[in-house]
C-alpha atoms as a PDB file:
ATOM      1  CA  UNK A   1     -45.178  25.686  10.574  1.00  0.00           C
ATOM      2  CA  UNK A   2     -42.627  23.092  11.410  1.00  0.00           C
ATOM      3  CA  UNK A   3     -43.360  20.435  14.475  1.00  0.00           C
ATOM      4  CA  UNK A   4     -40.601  21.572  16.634  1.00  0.00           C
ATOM      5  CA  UNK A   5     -41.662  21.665  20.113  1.00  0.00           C
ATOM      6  CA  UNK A   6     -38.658  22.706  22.088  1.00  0.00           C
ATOM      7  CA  UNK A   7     -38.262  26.582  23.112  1.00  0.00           C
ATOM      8  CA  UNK A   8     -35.272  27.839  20.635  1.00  0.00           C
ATOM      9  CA  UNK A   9     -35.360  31.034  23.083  1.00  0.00           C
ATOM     10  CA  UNK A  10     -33.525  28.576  25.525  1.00  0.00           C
ATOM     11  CA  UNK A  11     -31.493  26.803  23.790  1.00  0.00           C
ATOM     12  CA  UNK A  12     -27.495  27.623  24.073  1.00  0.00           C
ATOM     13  CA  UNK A  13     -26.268  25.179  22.080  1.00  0.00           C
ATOM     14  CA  UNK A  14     -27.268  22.122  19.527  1.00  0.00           C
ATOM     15  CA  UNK A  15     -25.609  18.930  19.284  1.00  0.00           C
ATOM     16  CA  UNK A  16     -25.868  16.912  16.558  1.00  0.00           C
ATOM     17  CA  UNK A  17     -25.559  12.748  16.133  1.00  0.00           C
ATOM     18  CA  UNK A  18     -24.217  11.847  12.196  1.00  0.00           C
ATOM     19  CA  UNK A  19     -25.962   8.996  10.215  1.00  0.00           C
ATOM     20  CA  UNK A  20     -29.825   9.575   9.497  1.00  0.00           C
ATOM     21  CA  UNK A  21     -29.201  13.403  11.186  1.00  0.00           C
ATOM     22  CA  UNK A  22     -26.113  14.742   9.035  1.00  0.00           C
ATOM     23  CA  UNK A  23     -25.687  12.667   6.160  1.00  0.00           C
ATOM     24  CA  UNK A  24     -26.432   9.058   4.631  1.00  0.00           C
ATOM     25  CA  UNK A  25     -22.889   7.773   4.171  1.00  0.00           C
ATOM     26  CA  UNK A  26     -24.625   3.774   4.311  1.00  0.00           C
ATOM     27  CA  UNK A  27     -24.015   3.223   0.220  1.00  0.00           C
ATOM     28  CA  UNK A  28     -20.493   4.119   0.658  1.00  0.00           C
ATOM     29  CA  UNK A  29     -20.008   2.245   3.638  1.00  0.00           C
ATOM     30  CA  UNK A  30     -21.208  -0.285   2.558  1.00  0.00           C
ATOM     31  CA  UNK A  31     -19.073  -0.992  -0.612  1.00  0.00           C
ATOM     32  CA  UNK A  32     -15.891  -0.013   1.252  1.00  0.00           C
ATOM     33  CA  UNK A  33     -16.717  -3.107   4.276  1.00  0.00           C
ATOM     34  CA  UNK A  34     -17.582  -5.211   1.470  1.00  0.00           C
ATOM     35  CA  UNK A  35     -14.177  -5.078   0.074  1.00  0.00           C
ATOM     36  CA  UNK A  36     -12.871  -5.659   2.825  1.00  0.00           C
ATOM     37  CA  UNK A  37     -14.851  -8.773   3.499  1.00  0.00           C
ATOM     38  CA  UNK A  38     -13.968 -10.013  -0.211  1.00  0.00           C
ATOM     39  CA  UNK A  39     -10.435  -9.324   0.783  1.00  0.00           C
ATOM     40  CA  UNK A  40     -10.580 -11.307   4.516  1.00  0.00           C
ATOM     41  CA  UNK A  41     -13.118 -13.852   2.531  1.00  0.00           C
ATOM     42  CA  UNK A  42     -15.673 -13.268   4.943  1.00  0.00           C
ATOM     43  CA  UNK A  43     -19.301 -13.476   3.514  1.00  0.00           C
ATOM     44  CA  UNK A  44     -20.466 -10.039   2.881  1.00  0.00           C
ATOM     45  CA  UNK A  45     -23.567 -10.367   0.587  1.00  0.00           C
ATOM     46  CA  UNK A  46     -25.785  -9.496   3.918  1.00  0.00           C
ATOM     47  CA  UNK A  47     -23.778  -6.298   3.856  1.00  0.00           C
ATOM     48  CA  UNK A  48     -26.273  -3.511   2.245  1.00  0.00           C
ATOM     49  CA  UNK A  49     -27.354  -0.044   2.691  1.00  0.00           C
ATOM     50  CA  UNK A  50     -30.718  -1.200   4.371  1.00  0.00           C
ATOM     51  CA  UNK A  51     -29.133  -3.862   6.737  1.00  0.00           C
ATOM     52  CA  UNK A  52     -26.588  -1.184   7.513  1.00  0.00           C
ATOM     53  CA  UNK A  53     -29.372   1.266   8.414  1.00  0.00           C
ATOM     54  CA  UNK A  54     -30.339  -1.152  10.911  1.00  0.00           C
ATOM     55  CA  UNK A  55     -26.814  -1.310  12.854  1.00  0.00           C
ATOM     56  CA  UNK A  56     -25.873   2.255  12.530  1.00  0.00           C
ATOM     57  CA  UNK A  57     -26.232   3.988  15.845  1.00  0.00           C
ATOM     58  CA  UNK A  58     -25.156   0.879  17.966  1.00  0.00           C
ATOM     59  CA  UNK A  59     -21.431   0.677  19.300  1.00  0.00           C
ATOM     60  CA  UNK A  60     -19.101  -0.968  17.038  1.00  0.00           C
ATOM     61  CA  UNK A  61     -18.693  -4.533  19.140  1.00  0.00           C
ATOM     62  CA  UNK A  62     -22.158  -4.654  18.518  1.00  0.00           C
ATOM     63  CA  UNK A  63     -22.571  -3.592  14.881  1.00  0.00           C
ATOM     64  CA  UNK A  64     -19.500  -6.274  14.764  1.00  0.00           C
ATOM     65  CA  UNK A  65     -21.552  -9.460  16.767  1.00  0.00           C
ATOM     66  CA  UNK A  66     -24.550  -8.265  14.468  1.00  0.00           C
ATOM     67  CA  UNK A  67     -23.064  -8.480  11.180  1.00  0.00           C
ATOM     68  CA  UNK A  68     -20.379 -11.507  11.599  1.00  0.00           C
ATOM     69  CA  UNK A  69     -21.977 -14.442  13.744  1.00  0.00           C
ATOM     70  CA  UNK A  70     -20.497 -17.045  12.099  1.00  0.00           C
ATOM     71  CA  UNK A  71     -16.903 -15.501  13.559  1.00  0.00           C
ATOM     72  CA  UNK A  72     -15.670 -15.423  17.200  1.00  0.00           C
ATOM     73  CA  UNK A  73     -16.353 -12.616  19.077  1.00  0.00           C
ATOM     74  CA  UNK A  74     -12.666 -11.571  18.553  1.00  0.00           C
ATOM     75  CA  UNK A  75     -12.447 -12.238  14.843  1.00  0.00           C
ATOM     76  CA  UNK A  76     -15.452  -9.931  14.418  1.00  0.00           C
ATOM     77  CA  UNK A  77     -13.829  -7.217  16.455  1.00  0.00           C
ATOM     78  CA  UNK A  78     -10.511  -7.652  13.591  1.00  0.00           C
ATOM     79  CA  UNK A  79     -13.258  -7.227  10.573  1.00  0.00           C
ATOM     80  CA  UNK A  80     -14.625  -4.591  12.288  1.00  0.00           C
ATOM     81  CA  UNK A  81     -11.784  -2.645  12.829  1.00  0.00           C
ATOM     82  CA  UNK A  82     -10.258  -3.295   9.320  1.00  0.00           C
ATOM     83  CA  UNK A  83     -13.464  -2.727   7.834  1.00  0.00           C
ATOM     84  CA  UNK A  84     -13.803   1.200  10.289  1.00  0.00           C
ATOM     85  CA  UNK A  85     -10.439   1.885   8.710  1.00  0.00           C
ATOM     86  CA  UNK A  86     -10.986   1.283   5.387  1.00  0.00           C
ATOM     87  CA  UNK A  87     -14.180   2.880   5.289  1.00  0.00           C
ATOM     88  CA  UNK A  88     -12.769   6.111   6.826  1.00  0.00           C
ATOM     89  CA  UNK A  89     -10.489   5.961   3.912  1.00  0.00           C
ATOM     90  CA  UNK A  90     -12.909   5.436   1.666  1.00  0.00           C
ATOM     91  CA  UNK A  91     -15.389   8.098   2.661  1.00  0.00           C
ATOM     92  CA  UNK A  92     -12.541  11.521   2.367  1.00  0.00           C
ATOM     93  CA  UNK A  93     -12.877  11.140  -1.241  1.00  0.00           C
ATOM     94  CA  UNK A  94     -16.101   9.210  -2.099  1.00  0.00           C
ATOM     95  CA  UNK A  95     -18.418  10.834   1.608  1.00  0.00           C
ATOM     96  CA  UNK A  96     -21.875  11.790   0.463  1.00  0.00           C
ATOM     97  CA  UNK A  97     -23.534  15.214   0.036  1.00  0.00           C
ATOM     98  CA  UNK A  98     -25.308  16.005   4.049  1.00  0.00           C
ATOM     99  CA  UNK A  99     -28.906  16.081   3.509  1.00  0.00           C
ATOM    100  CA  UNK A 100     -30.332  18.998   1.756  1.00  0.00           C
ATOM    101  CA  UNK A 101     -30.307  22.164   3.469  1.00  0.00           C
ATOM    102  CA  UNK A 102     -27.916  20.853   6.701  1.00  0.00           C
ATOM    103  CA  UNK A 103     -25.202  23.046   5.095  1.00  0.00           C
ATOM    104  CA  UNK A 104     -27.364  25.849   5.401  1.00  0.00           C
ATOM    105  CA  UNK A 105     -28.480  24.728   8.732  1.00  0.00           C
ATOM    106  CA  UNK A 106     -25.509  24.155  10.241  1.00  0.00           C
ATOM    107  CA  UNK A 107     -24.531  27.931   8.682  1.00  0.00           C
ATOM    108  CA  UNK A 108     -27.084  29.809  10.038  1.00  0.00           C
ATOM    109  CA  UNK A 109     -27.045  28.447  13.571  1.00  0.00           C
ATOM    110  CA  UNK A 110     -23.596  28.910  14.125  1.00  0.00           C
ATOM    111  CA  UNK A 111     -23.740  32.332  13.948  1.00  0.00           C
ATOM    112  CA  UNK A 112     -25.819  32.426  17.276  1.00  0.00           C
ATOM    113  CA  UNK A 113     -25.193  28.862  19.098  1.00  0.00           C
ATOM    114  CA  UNK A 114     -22.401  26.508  19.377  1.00  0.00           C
ATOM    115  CA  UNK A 115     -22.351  23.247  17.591  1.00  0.00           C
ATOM    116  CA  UNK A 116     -21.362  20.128  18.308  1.00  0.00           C
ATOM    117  CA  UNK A 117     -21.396  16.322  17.251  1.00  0.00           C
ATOM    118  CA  UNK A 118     -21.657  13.052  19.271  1.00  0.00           C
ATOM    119  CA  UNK A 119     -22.092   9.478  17.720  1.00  0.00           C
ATOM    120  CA  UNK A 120     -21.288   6.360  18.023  1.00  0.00           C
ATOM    121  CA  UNK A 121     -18.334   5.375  15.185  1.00  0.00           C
ATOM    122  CA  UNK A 122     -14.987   4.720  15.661  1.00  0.00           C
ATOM    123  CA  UNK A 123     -11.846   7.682  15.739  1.00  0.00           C
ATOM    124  CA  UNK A 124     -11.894   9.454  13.035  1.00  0.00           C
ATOM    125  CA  UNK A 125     -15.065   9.035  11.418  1.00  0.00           C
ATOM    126  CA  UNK A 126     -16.005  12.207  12.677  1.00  0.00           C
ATOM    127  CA  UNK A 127     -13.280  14.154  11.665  1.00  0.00           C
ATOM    128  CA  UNK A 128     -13.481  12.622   7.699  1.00  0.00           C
ATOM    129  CA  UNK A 129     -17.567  13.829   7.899  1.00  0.00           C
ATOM    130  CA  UNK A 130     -16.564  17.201   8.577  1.00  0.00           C
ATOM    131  CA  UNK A 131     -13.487  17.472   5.951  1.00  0.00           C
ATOM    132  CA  UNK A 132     -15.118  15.304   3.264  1.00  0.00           C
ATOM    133  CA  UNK A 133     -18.461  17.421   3.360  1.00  0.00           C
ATOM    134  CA  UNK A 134     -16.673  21.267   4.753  1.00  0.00           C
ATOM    135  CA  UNK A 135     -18.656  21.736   7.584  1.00  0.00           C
ATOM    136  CA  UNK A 136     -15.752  21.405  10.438  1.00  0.00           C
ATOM    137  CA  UNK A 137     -15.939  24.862   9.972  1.00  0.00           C
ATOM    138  CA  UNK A 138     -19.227  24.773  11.905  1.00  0.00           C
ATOM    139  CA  UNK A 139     -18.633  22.945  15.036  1.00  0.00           C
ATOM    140  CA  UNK A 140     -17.078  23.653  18.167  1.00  0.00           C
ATOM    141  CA  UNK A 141     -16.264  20.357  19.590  1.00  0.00           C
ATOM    142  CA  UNK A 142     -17.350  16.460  19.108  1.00  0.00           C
ATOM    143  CA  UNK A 143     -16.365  13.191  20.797  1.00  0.00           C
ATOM    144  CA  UNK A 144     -17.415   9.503  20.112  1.00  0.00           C
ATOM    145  CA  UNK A 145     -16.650   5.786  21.708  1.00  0.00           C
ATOM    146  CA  UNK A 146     -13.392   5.865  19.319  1.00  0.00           C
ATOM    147  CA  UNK A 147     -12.293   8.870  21.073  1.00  0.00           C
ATOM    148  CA  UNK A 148     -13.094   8.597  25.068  1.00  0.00           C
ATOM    149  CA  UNK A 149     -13.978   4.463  25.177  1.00  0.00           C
ATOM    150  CA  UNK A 150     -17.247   5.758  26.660  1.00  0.00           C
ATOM    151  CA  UNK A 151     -20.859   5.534  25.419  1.00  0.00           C
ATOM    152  CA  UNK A 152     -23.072   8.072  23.485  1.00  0.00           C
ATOM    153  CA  UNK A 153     -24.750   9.526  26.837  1.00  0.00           C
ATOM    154  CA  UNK A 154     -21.307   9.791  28.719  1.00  0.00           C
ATOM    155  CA  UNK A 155     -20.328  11.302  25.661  1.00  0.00           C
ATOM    156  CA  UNK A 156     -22.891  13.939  25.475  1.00  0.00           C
ATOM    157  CA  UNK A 157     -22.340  14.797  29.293  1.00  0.00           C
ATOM    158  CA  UNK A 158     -18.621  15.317  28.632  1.00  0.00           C
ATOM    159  CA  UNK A 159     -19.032  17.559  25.015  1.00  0.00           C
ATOM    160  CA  UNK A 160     -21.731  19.703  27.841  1.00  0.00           C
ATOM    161  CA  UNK A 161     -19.824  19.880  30.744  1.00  0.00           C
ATOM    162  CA  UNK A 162     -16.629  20.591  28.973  1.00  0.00           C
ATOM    163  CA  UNK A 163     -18.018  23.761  27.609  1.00  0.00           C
ATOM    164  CA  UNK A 164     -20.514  24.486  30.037  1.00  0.00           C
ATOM    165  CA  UNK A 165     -23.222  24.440  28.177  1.00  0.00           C
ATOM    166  CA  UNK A 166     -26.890  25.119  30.216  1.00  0.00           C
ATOM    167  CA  UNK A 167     -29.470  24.215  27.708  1.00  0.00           C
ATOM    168  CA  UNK A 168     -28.581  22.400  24.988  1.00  0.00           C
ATOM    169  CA  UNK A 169     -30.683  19.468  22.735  1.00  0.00           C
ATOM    170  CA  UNK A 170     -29.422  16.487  21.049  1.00  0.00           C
ATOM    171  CA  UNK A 171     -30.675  16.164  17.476  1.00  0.00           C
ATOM    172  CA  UNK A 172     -30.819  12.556  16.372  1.00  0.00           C
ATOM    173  CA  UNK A 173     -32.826  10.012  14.854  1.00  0.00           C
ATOM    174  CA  UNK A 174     -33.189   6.423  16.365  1.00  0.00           C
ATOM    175  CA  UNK A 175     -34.171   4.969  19.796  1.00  0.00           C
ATOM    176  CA  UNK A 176     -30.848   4.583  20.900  1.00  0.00           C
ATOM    177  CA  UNK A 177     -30.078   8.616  20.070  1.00  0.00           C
ATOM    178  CA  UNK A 178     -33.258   9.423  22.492  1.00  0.00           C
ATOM    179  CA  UNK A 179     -32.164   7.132  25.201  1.00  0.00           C
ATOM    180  CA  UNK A 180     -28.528   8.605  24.942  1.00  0.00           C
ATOM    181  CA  UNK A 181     -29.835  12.034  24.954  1.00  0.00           C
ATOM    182  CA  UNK A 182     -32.055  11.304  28.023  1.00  0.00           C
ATOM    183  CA  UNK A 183     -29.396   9.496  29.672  1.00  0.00           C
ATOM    184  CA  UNK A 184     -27.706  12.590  29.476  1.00  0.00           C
ATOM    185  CA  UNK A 185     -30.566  14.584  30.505  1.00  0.00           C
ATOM    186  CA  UNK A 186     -31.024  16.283  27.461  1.00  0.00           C
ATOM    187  CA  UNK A 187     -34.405  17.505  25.652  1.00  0.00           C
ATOM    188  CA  UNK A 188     -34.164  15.119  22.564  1.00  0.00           C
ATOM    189  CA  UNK A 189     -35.690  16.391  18.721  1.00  0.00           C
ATOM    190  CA  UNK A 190     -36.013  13.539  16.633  1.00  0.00           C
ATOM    191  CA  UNK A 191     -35.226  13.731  12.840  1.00  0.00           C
ATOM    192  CA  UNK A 192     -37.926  12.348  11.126  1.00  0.00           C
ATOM    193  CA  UNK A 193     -35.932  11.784   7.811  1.00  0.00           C
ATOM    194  CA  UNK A 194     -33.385   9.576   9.273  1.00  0.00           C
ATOM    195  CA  UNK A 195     -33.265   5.852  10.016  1.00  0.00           C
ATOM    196  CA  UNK A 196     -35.313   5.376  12.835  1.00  0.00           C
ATOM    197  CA  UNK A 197     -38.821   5.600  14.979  1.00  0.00           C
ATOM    198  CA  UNK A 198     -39.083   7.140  17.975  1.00  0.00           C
ATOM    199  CA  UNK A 199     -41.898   7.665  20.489  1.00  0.00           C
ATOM    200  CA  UNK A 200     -42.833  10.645  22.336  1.00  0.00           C
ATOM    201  CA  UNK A 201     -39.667  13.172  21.504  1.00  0.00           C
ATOM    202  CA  UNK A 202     -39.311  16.521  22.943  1.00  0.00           C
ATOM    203  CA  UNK A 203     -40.058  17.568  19.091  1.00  0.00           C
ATOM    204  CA  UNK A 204     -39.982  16.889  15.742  1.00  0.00           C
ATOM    205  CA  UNK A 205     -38.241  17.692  12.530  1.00  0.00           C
ATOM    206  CA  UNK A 206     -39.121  16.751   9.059  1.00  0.00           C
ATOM    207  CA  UNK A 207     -36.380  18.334   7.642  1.00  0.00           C
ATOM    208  CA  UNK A 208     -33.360  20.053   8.661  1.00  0.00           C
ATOM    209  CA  UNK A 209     -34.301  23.564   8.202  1.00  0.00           C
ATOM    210  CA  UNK A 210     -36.995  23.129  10.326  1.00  0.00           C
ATOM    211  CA  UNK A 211     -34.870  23.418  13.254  1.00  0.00           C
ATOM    212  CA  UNK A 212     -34.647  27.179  12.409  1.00  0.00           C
ATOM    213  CA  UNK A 213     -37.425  29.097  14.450  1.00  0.00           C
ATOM    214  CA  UNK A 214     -40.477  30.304  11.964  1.00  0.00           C
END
């Protein structure tokens, strides 16, 4: 019995956020913004899997204030961009296998319900998730700040009003996923196996699969 609270007989559609829910792409991230840094010679040792665990999920200005203090505000916004570009680069031939049984997940849902993707990354990052690990052939639609300029909630209203959906849940797995999906007045199911704690969700999964009624 899986802790999934939320009634799947309602549910029209699922949309999903990326890092800690999809995949773990921090390792190659990473090593490709570390290059960069070598390359710009701005101090990078700080930049690690775990410390990037701990940014993913904000916008990039503030992943860029977080990780570069030392720099102006502007400077960091330049690394930060250089470093978004790169990566996306980086990650169509070196992206990371999704977390075991997503592919199947994403599969099986599909069939029945419309998927789609928010999160907050720059244009493109998106799109190289879905080629780099084959499952654009899953979803429907997805936006993020790159795209619209907008944050995750406005986001998330746009991908539901766009396509009309009536009851769909965000699946995500940090604070700042649950106060999107709230924002956007969405039931939120937190994924346990990501990168983050969150009080009080509308439900829980331990694993992807468990999103799959028993």
């Amino acid at each position: 019995m899986n802790s999934y609270q939320t009634d799947l007989s309602k549910t029209d559609s699922y949309i999903f956020d990326v890092d800690g829910t999809i995949w773990d792409s921090t390792a190659a991230v990473a090593k490709s913004w570390r290059a960069v840094c070598q390359r710009e010679g701005v101090p990078f040792d700080h930049i690690t899997p775990p410390r990037l665990k701990q940014e993913f999920g904000k916008l990039l200005r503030d992943i860029g204030l977080s990780l570069f203090p030392s720099l102006s505000k502007e400077e960091a916004d330049r690394i930060t961009r250089l470093c978004c570009e790169e990566e996306n680069h980086y990650l169509l031939d070196h992206g990371p296998e999704p977390y075991p049984g997503i592919r199947e997940l994403f599969q099986r849902l599909s069939q029945s319900h419309p998927l789609f993707i928010v999160s907050n990354c720059q244009a493109g990052y998106i799109e190289v998730m879905l080629k780099s690990t084959g499952l654009g052939i899953y979803v429907t639609d997805h936006l993020c700040p790159g795209d619209t300029g907008e944050v995750k909630a406005a986001n998330i209203r746009r991908i539901v009003d766009r396509h009309g959906l009536h009851t769909p849940v965000y699946i995500g797995d940090t604070l700042g996923d649950y106060k999107a999906a709230k924002g956007a007045g969405l039931p939120f199911i937190f994924a346990s196996y990501g990168f983050g704690q969150v009080p009080n969700p509308d439900g829980v999964i331990k694993e992807p699969l468990d999103l799959l009624p028993s």
